[in-house]
N, C-alpha and C. Protein backbone atom coordinates (compact mmCIF):
# COMPACT_ATOMS: atom_id res chain seq x y z
N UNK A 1 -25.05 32.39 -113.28
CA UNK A 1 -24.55 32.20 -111.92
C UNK A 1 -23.43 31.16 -111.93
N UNK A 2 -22.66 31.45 -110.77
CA UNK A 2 -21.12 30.59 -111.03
C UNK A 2 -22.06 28.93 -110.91
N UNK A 3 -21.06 27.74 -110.58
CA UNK A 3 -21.29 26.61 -109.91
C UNK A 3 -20.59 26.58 -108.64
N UNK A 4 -21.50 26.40 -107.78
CA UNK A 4 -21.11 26.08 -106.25
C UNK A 4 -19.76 26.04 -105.75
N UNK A 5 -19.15 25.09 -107.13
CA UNK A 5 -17.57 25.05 -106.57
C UNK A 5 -16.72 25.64 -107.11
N UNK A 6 -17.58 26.74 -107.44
CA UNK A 6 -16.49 27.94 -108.45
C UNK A 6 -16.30 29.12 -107.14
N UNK A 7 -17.83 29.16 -106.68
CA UNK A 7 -18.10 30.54 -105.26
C UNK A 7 -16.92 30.37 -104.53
N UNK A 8 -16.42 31.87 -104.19
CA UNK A 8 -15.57 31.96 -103.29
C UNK A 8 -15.77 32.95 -102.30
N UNK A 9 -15.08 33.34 -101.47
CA UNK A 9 -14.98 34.42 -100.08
C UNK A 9 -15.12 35.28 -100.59
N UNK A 10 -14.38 35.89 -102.46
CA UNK A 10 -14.59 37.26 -102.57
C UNK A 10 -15.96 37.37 -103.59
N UNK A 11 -16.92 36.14 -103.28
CA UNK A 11 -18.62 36.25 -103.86
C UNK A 11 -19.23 36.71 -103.01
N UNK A 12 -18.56 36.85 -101.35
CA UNK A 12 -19.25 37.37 -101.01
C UNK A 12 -19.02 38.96 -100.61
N UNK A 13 -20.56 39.62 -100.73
CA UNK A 13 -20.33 41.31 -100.66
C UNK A 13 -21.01 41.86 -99.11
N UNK A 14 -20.35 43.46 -98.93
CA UNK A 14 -20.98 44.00 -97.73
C UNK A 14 -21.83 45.04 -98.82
N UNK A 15 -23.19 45.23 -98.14
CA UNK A 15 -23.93 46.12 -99.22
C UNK A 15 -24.44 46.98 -98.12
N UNK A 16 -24.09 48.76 -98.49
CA UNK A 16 -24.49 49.38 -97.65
C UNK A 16 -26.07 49.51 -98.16
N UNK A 17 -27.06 49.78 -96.90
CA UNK A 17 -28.90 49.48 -97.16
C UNK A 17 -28.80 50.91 -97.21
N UNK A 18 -30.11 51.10 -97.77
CA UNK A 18 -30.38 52.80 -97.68
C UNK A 18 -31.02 53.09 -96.16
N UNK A 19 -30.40 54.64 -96.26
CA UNK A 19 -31.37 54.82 -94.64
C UNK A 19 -31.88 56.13 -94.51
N UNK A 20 -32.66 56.11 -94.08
CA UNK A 20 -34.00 56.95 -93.86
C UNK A 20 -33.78 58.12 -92.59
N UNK A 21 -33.22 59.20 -92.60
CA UNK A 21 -32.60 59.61 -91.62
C UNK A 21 -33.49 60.80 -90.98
N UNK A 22 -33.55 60.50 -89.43
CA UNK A 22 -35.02 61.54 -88.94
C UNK A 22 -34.15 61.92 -87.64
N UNK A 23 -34.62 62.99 -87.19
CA UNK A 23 -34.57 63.25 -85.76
C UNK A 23 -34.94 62.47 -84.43
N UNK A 24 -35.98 61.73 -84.66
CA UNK A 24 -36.64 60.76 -84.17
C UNK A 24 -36.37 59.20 -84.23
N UNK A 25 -35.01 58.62 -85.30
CA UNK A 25 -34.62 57.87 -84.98
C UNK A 25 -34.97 57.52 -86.87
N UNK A 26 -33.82 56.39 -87.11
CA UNK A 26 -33.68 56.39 -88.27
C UNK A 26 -34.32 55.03 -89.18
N UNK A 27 -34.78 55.05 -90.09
CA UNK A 27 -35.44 53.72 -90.86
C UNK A 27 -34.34 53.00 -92.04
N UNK A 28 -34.16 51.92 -91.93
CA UNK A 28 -33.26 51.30 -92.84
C UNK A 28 -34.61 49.90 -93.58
N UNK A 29 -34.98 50.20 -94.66
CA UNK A 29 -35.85 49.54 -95.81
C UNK A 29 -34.87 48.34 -96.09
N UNK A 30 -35.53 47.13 -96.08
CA UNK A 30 -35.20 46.12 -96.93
C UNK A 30 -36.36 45.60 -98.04
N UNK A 31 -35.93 45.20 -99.21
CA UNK A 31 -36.77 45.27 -100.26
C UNK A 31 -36.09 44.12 -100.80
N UNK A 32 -36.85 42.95 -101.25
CA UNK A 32 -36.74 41.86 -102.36
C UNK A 32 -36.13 42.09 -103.57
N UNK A 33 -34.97 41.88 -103.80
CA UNK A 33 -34.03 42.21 -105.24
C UNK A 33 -34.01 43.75 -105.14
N UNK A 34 -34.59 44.39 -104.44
CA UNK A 34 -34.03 46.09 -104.61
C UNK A 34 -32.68 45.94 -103.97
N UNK A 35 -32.56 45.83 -102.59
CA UNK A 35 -30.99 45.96 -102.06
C UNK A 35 -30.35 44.76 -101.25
N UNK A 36 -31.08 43.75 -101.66
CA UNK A 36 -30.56 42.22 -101.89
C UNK A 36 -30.66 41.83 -102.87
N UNK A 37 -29.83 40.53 -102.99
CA UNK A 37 -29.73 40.24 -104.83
C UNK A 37 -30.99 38.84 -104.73
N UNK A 38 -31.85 39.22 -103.92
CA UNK A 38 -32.52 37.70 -103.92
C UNK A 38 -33.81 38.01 -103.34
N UNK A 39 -34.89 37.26 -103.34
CA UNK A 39 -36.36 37.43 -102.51
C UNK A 39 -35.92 36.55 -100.95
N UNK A 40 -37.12 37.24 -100.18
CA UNK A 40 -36.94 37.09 -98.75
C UNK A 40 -37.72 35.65 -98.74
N UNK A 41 -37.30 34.85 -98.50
CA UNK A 41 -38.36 33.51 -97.99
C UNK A 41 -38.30 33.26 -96.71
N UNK A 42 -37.37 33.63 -96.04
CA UNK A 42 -37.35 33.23 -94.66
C UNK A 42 -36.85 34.35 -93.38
N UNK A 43 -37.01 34.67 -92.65
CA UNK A 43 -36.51 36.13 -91.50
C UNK A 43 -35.90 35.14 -90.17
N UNK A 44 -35.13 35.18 -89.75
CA UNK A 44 -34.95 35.13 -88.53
C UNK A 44 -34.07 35.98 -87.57
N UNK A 45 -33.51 35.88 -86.40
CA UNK A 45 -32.35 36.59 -85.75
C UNK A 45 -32.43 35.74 -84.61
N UNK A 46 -30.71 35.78 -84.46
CA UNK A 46 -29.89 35.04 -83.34
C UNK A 46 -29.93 36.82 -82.57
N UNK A 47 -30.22 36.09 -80.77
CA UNK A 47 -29.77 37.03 -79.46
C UNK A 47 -29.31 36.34 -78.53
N UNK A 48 -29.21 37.05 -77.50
CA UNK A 48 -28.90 36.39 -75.89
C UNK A 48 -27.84 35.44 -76.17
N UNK A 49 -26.89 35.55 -76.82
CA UNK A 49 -25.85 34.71 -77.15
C UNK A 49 -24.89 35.00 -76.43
N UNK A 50 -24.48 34.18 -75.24
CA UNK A 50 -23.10 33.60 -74.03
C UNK A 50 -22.09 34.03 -74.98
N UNK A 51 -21.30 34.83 -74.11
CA UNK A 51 -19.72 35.44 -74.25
C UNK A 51 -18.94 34.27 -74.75
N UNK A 52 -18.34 34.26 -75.47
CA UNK A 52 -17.24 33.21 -76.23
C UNK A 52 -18.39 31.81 -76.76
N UNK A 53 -19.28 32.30 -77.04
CA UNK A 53 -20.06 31.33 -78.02
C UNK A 53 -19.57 31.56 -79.61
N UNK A 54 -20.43 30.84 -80.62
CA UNK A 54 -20.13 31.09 -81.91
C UNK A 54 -21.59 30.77 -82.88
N UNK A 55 -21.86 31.24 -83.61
CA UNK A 55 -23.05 30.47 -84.46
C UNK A 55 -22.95 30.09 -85.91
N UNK A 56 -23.52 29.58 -86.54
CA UNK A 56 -23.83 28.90 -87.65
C UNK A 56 -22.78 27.76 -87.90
N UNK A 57 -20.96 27.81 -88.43
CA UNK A 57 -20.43 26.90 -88.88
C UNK A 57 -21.34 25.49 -89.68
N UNK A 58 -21.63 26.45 -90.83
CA UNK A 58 -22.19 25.27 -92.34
C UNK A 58 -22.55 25.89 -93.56
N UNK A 59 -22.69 25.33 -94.23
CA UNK A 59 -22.54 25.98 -95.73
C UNK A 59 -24.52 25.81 -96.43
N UNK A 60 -24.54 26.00 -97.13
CA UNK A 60 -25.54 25.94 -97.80
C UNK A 60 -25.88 25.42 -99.26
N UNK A 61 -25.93 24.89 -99.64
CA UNK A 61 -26.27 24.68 -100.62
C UNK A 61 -26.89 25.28 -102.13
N UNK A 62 -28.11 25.77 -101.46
CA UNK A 62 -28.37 26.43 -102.30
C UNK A 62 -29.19 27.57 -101.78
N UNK A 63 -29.34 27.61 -100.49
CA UNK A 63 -29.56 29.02 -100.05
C UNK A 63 -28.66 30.38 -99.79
N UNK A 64 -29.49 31.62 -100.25
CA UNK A 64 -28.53 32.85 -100.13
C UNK A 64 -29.22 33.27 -98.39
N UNK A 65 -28.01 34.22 -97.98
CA UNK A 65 -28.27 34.70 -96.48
C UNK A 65 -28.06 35.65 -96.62
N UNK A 66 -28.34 37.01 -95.88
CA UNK A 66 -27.89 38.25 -95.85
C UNK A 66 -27.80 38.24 -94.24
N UNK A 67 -26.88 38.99 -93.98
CA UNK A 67 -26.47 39.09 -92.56
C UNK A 67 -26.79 40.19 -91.87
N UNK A 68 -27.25 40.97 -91.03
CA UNK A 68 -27.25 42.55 -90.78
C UNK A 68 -27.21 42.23 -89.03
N UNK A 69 -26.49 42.97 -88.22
CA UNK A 69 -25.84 43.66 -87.16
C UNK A 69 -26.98 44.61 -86.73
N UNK A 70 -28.05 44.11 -86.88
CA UNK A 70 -29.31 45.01 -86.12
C UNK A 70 -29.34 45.86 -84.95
N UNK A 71 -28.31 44.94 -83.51
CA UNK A 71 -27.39 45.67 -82.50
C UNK A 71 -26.68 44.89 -82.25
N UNK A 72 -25.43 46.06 -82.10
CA UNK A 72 -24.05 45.07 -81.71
C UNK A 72 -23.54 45.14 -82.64
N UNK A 73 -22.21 44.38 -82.47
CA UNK A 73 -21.32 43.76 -83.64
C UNK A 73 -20.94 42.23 -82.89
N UNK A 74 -20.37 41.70 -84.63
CA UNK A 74 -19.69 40.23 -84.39
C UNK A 74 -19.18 40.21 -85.55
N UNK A 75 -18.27 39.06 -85.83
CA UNK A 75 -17.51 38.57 -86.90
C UNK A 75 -17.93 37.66 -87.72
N UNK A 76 -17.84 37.52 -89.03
CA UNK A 76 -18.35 36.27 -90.08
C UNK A 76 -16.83 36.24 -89.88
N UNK A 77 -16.97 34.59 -89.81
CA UNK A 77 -15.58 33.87 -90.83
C UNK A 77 -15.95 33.38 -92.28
N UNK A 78 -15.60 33.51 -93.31
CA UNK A 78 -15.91 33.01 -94.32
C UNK A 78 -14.74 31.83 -95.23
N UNK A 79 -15.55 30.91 -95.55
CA UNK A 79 -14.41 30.17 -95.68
C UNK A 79 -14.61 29.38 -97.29
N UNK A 80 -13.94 29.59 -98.47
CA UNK A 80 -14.35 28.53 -99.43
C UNK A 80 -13.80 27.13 -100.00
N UNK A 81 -13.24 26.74 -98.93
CA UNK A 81 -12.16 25.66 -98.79
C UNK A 81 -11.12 25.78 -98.96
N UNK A 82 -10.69 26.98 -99.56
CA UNK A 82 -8.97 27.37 -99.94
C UNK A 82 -8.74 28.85 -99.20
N UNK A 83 -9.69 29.90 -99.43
CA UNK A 83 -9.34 31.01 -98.98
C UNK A 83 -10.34 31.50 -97.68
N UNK A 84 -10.06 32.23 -96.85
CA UNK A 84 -10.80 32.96 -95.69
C UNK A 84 -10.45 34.28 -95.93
N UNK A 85 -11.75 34.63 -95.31
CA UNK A 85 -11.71 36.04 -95.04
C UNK A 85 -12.88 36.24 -94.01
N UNK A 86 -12.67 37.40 -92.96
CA UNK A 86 -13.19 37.27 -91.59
C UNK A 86 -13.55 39.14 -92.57
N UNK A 87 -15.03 39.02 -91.83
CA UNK A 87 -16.00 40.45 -91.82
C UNK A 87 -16.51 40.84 -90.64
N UNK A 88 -16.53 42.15 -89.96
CA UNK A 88 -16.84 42.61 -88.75
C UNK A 88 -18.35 43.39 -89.18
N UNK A 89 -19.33 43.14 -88.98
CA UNK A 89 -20.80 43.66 -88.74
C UNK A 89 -21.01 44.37 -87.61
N UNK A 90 -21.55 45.68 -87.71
CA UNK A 90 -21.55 46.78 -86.54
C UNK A 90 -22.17 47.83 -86.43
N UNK A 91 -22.75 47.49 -87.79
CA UNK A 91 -23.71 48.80 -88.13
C UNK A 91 -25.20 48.26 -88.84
N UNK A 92 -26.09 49.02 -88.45
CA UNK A 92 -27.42 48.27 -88.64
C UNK A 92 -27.86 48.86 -90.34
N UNK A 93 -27.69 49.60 -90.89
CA UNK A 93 -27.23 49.80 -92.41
C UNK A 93 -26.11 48.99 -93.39
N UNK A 94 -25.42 48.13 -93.14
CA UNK A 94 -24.55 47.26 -93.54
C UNK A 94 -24.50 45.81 -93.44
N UNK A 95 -24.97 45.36 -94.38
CA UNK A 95 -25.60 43.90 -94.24
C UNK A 95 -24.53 43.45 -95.46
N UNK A 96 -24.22 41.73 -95.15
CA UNK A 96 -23.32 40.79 -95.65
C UNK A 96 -24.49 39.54 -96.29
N UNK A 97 -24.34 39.97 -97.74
CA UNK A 97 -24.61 39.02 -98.92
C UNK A 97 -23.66 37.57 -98.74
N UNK A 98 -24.13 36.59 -98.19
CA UNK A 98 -23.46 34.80 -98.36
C UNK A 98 -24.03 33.84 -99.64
N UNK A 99 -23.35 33.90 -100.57
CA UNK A 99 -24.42 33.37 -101.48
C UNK A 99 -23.95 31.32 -101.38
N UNK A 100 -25.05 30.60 -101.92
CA UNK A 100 -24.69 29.28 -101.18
C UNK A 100 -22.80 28.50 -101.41
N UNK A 101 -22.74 27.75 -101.20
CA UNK A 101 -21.36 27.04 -101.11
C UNK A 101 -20.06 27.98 -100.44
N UNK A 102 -20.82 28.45 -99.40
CA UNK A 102 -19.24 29.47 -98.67
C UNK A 102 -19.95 28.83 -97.18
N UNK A 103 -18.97 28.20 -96.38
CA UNK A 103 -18.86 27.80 -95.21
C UNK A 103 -18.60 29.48 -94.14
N UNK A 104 -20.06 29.42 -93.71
CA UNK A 104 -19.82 31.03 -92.62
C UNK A 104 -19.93 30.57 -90.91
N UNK A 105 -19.52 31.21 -90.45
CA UNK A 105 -19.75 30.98 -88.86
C UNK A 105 -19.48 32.22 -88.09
N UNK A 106 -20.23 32.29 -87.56
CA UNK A 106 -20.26 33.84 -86.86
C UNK A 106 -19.99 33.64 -85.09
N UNK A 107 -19.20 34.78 -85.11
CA UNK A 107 -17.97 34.68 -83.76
C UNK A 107 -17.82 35.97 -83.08
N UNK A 108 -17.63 36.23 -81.50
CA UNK A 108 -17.30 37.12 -81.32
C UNK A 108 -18.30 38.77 -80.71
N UNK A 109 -19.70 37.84 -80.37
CA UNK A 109 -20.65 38.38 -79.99
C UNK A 109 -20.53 39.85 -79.13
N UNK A 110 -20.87 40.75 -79.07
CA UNK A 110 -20.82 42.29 -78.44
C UNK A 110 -21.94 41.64 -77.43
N UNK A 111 -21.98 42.14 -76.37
CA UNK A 111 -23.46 42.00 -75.34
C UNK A 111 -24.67 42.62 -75.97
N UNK A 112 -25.63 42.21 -75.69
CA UNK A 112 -26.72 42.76 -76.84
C UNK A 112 -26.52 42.62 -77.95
N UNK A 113 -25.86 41.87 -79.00
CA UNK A 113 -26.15 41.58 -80.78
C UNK A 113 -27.35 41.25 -80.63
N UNK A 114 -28.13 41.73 -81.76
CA UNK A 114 -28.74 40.92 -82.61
C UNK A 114 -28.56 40.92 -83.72
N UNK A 115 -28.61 39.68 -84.48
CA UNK A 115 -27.68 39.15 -85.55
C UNK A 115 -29.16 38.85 -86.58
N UNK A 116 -29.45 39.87 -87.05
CA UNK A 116 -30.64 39.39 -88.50
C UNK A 116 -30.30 38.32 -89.56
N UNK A 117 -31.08 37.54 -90.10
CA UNK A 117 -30.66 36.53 -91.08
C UNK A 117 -32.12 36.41 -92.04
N UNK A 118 -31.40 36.84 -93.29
CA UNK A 118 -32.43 36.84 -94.12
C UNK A 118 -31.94 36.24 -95.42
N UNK A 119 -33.34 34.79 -95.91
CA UNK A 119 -32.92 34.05 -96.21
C UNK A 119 -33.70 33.54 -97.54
N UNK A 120 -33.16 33.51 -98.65
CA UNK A 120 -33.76 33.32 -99.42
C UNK A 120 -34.29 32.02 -99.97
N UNK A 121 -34.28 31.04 -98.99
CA UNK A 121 -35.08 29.67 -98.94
C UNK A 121 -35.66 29.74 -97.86
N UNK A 122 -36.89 29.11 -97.69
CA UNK A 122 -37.31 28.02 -95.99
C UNK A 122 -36.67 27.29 -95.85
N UNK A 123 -36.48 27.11 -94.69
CA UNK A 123 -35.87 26.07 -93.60
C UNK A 123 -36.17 24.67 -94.22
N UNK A 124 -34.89 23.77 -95.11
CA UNK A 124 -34.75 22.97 -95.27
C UNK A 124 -33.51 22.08 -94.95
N UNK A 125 -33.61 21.27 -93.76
CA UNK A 125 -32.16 20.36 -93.24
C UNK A 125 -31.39 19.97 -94.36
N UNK A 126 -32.00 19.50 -95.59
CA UNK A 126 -31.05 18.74 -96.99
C UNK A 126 -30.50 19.93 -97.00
N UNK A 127 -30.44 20.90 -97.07
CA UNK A 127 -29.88 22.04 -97.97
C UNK A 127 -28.55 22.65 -97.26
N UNK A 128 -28.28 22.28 -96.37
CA UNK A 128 -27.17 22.50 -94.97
C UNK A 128 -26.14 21.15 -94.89
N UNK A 129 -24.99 22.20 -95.14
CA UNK A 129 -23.39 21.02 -95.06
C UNK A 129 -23.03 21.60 -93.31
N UNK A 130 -23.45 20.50 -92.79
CA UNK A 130 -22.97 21.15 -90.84
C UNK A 130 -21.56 20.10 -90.81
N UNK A 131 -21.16 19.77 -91.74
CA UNK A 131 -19.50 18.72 -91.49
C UNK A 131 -18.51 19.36 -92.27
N UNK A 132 -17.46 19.92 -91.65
CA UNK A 132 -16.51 20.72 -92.81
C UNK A 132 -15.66 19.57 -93.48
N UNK A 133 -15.65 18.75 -92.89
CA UNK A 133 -15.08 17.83 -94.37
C UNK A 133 -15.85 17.52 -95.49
N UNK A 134 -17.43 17.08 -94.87
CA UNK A 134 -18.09 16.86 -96.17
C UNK A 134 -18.03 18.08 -97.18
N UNK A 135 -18.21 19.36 -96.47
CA UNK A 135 -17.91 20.13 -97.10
C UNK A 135 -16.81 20.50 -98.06
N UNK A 136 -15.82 19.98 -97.59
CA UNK A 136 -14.57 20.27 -98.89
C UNK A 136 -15.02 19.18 -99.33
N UNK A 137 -15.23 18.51 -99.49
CA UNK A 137 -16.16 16.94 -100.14
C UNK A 137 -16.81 17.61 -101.53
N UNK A 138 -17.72 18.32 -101.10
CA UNK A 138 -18.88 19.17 -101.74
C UNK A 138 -17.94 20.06 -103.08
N UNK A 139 -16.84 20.87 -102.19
CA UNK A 139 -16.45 22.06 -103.01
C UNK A 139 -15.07 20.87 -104.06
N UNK A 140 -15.04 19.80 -103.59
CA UNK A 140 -13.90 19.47 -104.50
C UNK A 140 -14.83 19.19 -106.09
């Protein structure tokens, strides 16, 4: 695996999920290292998120995230102190691999998103850069 301050914007990937396709409405499987590169330790999802809001802006350390567009769409900004690149999520089969040391913030909410986050640590405050200077701090 790289070092933290090697990761860049293009470490991170969009991975299409497999899907399960019925008349009755369709199943998309997530599986631990099958179609993430990591085990699930943690589930959550952002909703009800106010028009011209934004979420996350911070980096991680050493946690990986996968992103998925469950409903709705919105934008990742991705940032690795030198390069950006902005990803549009919109489809509930297409989930965004963040692996740690990439500064993400998600922008640009549709009415109704929900924004899945699946996380391959528990919820630990040390493990979160929420200051973008410390952060280029971090990546220098």
């Amino acid at each position: 695996m790289k070092d933290l301050k090697e990761i860049s914007v293009y470490d991170c990937s969009i991975v299409e999920l497999s899907r399960i396709k019925d008349r009755r409405g369709n199943i998309t499987p997530v599986e631990n290292f099958a179609n993430i590169p990591f085990g699930i330790k943690r589930i959550f999802y952002l909703y009800d998120i106010p028009g011209g809001e934004s979420r996350g802006a911070h980096a991680h350390k050493n946690c990986h995230q996968f992103l998925i567009a469950a409903s709705g769409c919105f934008e990742v900004v991705l940032d690795d102190g030198k390069n950006k690149r902005t990803i549009t999520l919109n489809r509930p089969f297409y989930g965004l691999h963040i692996p740690p040391g990439i500064w993400a913030a998600e922008q640009g909410f549709s009415s109704g998103t929900v924004c899945l986050v699946l996380a391959s640590e528990k919820y630990d405050e040390g493990d979160y850069i929420r200051n973008y200077s410390e952060f280029l701090n971090y990546k220098i």
